[in-house]
PDB file of N, CA and C in Angstrom:
ATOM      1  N   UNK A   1      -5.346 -28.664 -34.126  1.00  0.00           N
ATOM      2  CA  UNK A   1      -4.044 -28.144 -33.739  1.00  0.00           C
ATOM      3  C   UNK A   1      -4.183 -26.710 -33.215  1.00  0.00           C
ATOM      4  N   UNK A   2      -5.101 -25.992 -34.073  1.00  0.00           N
ATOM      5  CA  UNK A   2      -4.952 -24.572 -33.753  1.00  0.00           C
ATOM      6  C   UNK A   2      -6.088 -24.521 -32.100  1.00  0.00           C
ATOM      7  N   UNK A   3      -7.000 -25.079 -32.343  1.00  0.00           N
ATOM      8  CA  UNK A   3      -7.715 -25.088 -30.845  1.00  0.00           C
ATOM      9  C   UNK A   3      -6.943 -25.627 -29.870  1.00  0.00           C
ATOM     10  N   UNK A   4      -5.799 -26.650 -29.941  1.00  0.00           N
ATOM     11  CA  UNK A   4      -5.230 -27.293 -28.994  1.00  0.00           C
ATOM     12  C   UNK A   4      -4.245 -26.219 -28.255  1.00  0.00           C
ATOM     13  N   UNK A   5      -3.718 -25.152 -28.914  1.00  0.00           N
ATOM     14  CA  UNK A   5      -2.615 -23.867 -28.765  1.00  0.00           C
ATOM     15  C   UNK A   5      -3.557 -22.817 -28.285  1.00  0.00           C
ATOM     16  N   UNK A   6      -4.924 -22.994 -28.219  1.00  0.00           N
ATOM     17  CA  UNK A   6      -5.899 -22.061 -27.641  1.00  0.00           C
ATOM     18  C   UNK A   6      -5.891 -22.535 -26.123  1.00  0.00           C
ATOM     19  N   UNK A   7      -6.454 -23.410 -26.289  1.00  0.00           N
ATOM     20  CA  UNK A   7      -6.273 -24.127 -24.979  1.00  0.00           C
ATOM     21  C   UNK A   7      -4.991 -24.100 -23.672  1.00  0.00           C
ATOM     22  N   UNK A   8      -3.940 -24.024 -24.750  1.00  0.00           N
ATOM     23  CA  UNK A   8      -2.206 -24.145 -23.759  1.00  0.00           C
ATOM     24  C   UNK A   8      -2.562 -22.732 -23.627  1.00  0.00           C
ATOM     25  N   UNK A   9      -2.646 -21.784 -24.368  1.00  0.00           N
ATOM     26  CA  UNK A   9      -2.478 -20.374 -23.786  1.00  0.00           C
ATOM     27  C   UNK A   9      -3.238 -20.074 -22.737  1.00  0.00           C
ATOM     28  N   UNK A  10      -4.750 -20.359 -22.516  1.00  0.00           N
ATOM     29  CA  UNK A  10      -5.743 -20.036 -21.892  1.00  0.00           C
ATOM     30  C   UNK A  10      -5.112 -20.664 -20.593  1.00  0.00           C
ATOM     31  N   UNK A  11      -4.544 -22.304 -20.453  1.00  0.00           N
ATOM     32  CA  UNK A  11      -4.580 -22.510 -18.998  1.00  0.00           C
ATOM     33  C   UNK A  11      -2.995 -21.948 -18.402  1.00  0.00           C
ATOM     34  N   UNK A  12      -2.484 -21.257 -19.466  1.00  0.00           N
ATOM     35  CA  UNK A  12      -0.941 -20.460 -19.277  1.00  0.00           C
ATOM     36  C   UNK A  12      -1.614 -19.060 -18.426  1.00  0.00           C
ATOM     37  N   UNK A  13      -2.477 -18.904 -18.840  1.00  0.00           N
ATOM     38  CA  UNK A  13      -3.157 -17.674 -18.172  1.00  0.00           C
ATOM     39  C   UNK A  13      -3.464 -17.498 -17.068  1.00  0.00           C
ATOM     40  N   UNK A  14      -4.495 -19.299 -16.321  1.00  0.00           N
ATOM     41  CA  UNK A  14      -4.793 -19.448 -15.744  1.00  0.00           C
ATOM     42  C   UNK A  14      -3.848 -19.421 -14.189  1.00  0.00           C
ATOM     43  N   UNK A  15      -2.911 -20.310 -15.214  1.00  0.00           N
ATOM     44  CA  UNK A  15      -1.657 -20.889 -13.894  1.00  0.00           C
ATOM     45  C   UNK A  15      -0.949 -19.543 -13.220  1.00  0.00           C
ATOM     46  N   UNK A  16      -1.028 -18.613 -14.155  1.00  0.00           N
ATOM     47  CA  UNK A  16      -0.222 -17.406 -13.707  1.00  0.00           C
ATOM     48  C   UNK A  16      -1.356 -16.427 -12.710  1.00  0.00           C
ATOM     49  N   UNK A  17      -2.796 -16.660 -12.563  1.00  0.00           N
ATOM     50  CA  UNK A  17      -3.512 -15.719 -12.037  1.00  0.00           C
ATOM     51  C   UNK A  17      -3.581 -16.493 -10.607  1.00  0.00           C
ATOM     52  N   UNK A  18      -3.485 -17.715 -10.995  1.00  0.00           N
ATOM     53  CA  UNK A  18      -3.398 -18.776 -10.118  1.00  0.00           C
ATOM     54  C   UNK A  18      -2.249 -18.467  -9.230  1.00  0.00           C
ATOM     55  N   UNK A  19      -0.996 -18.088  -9.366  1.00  0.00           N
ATOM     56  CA  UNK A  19       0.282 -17.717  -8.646  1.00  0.00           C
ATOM     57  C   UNK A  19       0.019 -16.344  -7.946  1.00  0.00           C
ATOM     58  N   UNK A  20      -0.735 -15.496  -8.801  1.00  0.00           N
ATOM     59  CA  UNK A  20      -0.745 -14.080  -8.055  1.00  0.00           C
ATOM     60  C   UNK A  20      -1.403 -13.587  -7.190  1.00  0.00           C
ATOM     61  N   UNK A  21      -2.596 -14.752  -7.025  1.00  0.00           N
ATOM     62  CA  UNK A  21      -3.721 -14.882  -5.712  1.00  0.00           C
ATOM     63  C   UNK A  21      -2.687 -15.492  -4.431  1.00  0.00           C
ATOM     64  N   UNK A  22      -2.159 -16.672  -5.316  1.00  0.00           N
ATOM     65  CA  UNK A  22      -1.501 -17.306  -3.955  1.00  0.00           C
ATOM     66  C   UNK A  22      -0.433 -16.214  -3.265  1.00  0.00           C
ATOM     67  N   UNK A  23      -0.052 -15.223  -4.542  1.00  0.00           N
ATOM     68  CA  UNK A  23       1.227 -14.261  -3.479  1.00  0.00           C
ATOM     69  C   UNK A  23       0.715 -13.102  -2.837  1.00  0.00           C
ATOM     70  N   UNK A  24      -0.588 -13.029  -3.321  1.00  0.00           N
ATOM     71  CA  UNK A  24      -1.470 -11.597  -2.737  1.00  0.00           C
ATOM     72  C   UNK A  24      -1.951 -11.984  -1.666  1.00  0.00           C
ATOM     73  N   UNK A  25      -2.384 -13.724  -1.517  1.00  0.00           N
ATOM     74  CA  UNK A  25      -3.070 -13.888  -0.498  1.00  0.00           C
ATOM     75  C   UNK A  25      -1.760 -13.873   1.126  1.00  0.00           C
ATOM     76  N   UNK A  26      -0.794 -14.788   0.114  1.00  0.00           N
ATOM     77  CA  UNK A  26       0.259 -14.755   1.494  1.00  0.00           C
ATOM     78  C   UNK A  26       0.947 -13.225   1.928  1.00  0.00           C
ATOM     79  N   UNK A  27       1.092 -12.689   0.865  1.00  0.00           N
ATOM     80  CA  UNK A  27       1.316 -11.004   1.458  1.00  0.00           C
ATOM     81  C   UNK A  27       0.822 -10.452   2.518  1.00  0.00           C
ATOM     82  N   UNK A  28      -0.844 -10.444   2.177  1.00  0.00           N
ATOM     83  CA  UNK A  28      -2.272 -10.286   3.334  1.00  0.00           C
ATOM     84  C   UNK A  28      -1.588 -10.672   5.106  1.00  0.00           C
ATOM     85  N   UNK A  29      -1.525 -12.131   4.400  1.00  0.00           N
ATOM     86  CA  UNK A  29      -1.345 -12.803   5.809  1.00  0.00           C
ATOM     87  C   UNK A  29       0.200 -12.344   6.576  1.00  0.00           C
ATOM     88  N   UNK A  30       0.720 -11.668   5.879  1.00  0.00           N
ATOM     89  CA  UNK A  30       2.376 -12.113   6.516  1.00  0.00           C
ATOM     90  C   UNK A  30       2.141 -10.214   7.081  1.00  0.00           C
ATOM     91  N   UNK A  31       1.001  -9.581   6.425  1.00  0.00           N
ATOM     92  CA  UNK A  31       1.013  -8.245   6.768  1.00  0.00           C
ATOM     93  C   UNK A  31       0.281  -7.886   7.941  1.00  0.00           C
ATOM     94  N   UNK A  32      -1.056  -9.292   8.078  1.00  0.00           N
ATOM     95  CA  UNK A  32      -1.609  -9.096   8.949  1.00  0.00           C
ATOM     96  C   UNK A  32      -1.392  -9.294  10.238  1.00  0.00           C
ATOM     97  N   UNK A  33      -0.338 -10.740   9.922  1.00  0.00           N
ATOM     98  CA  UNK A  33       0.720 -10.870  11.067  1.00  0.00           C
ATOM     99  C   UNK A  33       1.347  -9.973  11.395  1.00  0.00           C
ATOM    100  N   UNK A  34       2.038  -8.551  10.832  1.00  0.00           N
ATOM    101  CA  UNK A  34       2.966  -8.006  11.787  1.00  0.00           C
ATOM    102  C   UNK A  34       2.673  -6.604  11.684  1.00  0.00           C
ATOM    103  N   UNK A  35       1.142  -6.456  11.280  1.00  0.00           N
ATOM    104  CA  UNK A  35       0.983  -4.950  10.717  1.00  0.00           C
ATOM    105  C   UNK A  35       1.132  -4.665  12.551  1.00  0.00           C
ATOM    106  N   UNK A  36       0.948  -4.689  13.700  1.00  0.00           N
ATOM    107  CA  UNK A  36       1.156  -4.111  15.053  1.00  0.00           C
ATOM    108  C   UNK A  36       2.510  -3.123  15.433  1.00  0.00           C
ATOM    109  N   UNK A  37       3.583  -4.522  14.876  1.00  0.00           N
ATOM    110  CA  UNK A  37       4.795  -4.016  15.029  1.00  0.00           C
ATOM    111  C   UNK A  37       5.550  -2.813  13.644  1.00  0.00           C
ATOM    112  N   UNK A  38       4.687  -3.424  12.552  1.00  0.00           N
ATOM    113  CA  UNK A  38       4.942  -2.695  11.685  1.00  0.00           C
ATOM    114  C   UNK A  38       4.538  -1.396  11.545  1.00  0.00           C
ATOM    115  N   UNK A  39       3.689  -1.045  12.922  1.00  0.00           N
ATOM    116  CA  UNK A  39       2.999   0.463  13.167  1.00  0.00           C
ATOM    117  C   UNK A  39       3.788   1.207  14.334  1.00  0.00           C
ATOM    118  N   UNK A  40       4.550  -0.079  15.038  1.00  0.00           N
ATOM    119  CA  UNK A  40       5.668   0.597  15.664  1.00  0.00           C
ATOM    120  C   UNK A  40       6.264   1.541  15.355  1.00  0.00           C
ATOM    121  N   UNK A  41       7.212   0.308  14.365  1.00  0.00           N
ATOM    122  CA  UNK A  41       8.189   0.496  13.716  1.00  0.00           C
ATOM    123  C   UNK A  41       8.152   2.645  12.887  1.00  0.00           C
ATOM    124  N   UNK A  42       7.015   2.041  12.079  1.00  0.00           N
ATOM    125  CA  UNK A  42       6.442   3.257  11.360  1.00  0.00           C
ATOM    126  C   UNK A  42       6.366   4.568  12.943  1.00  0.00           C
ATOM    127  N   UNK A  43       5.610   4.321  13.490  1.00  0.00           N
ATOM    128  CA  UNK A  43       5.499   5.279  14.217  1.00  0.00           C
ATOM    129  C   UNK A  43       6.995   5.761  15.397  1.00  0.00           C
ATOM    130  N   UNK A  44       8.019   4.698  15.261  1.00  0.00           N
ATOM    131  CA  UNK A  44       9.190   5.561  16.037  1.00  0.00           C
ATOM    132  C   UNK A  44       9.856   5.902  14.424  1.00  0.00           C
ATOM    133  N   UNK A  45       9.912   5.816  13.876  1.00  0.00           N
ATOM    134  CA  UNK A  45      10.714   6.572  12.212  1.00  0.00           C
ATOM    135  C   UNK A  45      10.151   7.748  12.091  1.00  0.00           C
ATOM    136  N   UNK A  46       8.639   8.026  12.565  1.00  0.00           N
ATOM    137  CA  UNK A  46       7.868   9.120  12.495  1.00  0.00           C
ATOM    138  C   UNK A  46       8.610  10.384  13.445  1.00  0.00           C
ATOM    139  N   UNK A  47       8.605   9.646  14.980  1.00  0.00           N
ATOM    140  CA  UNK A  47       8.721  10.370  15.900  1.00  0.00           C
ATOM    141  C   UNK A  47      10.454  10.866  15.859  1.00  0.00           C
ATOM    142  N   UNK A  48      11.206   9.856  15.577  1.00  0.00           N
ATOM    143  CA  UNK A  48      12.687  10.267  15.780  1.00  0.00           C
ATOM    144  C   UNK A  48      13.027  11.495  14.256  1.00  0.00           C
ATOM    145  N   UNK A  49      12.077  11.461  13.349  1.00  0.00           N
ATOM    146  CA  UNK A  49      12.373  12.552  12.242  1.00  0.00           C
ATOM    147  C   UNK A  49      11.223  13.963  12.619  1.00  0.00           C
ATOM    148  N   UNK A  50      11.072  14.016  13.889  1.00  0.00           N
ATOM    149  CA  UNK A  50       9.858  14.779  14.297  1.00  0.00           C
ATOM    150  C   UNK A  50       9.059  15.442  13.772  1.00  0.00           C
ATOM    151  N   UNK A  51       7.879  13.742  13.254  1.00  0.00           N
ATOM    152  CA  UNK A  51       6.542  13.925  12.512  1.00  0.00           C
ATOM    153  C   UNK A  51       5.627  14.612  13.027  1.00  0.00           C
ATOM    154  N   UNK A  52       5.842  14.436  14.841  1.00  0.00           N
ATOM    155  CA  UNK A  52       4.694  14.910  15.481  1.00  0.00           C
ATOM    156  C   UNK A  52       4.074  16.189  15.677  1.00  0.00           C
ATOM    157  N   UNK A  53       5.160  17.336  15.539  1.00  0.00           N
ATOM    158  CA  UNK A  53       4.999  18.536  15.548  1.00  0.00           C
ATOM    159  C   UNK A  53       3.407  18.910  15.545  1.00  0.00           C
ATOM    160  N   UNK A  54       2.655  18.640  14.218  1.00  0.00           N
ATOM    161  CA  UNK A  54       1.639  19.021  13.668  1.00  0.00           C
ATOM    162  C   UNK A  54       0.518  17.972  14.100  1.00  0.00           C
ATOM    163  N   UNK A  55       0.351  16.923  15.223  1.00  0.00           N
ATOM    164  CA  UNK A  55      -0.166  16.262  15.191  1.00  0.00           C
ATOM    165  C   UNK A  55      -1.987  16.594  15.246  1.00  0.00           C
ATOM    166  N   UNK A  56      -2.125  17.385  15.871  1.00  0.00           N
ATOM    167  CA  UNK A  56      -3.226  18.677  16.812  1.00  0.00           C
ATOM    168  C   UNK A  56      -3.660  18.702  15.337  1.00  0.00           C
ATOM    169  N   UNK A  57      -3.256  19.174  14.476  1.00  0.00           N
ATOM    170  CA  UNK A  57      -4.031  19.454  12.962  1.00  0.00           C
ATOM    171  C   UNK A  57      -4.549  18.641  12.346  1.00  0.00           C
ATOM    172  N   UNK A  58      -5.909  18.344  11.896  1.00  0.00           N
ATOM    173  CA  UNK A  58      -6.623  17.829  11.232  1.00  0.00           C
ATOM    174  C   UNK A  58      -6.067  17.775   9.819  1.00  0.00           C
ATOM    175  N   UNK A  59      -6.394  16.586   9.186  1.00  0.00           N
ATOM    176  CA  UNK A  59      -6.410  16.644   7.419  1.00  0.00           C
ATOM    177  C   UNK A  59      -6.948  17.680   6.997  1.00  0.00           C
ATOM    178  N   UNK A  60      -8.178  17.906   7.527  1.00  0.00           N
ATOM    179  CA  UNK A  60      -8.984  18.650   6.369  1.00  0.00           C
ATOM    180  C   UNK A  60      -8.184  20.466   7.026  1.00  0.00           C
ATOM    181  N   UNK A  61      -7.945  20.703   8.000  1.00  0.00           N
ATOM    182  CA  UNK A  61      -7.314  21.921   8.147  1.00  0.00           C
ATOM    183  C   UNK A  61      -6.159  21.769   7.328  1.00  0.00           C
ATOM    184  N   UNK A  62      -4.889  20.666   6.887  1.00  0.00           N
ATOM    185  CA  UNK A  62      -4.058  20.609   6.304  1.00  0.00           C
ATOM    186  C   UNK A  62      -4.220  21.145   4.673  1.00  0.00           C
ATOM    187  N   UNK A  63      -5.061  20.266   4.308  1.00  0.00           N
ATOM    188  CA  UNK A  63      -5.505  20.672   3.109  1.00  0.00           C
ATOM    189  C   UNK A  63      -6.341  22.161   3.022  1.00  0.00           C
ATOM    190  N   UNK A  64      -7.180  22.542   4.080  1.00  0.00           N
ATOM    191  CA  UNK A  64      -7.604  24.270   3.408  1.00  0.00           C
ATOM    192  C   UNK A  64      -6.133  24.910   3.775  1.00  0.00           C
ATOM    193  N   UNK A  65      -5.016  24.650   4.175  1.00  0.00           N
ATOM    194  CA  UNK A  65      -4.255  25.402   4.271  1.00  0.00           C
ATOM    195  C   UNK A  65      -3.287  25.423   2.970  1.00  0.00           C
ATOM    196  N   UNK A  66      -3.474  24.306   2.576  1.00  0.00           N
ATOM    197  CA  UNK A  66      -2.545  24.043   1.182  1.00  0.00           C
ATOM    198  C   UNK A  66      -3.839  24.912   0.185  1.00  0.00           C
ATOM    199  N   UNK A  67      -4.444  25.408   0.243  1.00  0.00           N
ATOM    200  CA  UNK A  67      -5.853  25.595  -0.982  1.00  0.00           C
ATOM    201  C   UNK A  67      -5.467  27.001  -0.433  1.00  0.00           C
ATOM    202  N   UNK A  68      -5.246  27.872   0.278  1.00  0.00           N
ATOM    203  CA  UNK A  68      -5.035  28.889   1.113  1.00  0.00           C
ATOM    204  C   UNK A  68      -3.699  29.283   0.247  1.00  0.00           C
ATOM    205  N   UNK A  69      -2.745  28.815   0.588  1.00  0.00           N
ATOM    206  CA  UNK A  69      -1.308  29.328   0.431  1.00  0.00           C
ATOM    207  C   UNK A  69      -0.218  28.556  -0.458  1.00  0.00           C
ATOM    208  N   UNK A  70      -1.322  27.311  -1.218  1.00  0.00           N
ATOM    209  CA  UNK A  70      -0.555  26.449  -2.083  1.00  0.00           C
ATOM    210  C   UNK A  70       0.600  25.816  -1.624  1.00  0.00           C
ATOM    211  N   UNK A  71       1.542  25.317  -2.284  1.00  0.00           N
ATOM    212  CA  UNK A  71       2.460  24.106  -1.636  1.00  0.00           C
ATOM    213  C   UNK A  71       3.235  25.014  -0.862  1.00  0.00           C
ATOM    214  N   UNK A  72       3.871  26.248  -0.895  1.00  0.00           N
ATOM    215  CA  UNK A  72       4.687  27.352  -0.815  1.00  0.00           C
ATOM    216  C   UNK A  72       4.549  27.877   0.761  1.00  0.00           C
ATOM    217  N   UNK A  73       4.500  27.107   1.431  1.00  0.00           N
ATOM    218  CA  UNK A  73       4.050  27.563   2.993  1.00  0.00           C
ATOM    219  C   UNK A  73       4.684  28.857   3.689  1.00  0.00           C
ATOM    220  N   UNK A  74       6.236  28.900   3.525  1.00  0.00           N
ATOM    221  CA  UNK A  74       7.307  29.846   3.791  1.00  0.00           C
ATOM    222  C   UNK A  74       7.116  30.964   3.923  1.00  0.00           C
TER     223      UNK A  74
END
């Protein structure tokens, strides 16, 4: 009895890791399908809140400037 309730839990485990591949995997796919437009999208939200200003600047200049003058830019 008690091994038989080992067993239900273990493939309770299973079935559920079993569901979260299948939703990770279709996520993948439904992202890979529209990641193009979805960089559009992203990139006019960027431009109409004018992200671009700073484009010319590198990360790593971003960051010695934050190490420089801390979050406090002003």
């Amino acid at each position: 009895m008690r091994k038989r309730k080992q067993k239900e839990k273990g493939q309770a485990i299973v079935e559920y890791i079993i569901i979260i591949v299948i939703v990770a995997v279709a996520a993948l796919i439904v992202l890979g399908a529209f990641s193009d437009r979805l960089r559009t999208m992203i990139a006019g939200v960027t431009n109409s809140l004018g992200g671009d200003a700073d484009v010319s600047q590198s990360s790593q200049e971003i960051m010695q400037g934050l190490d420089e003058s801390g979050l406090d830019s002003n």
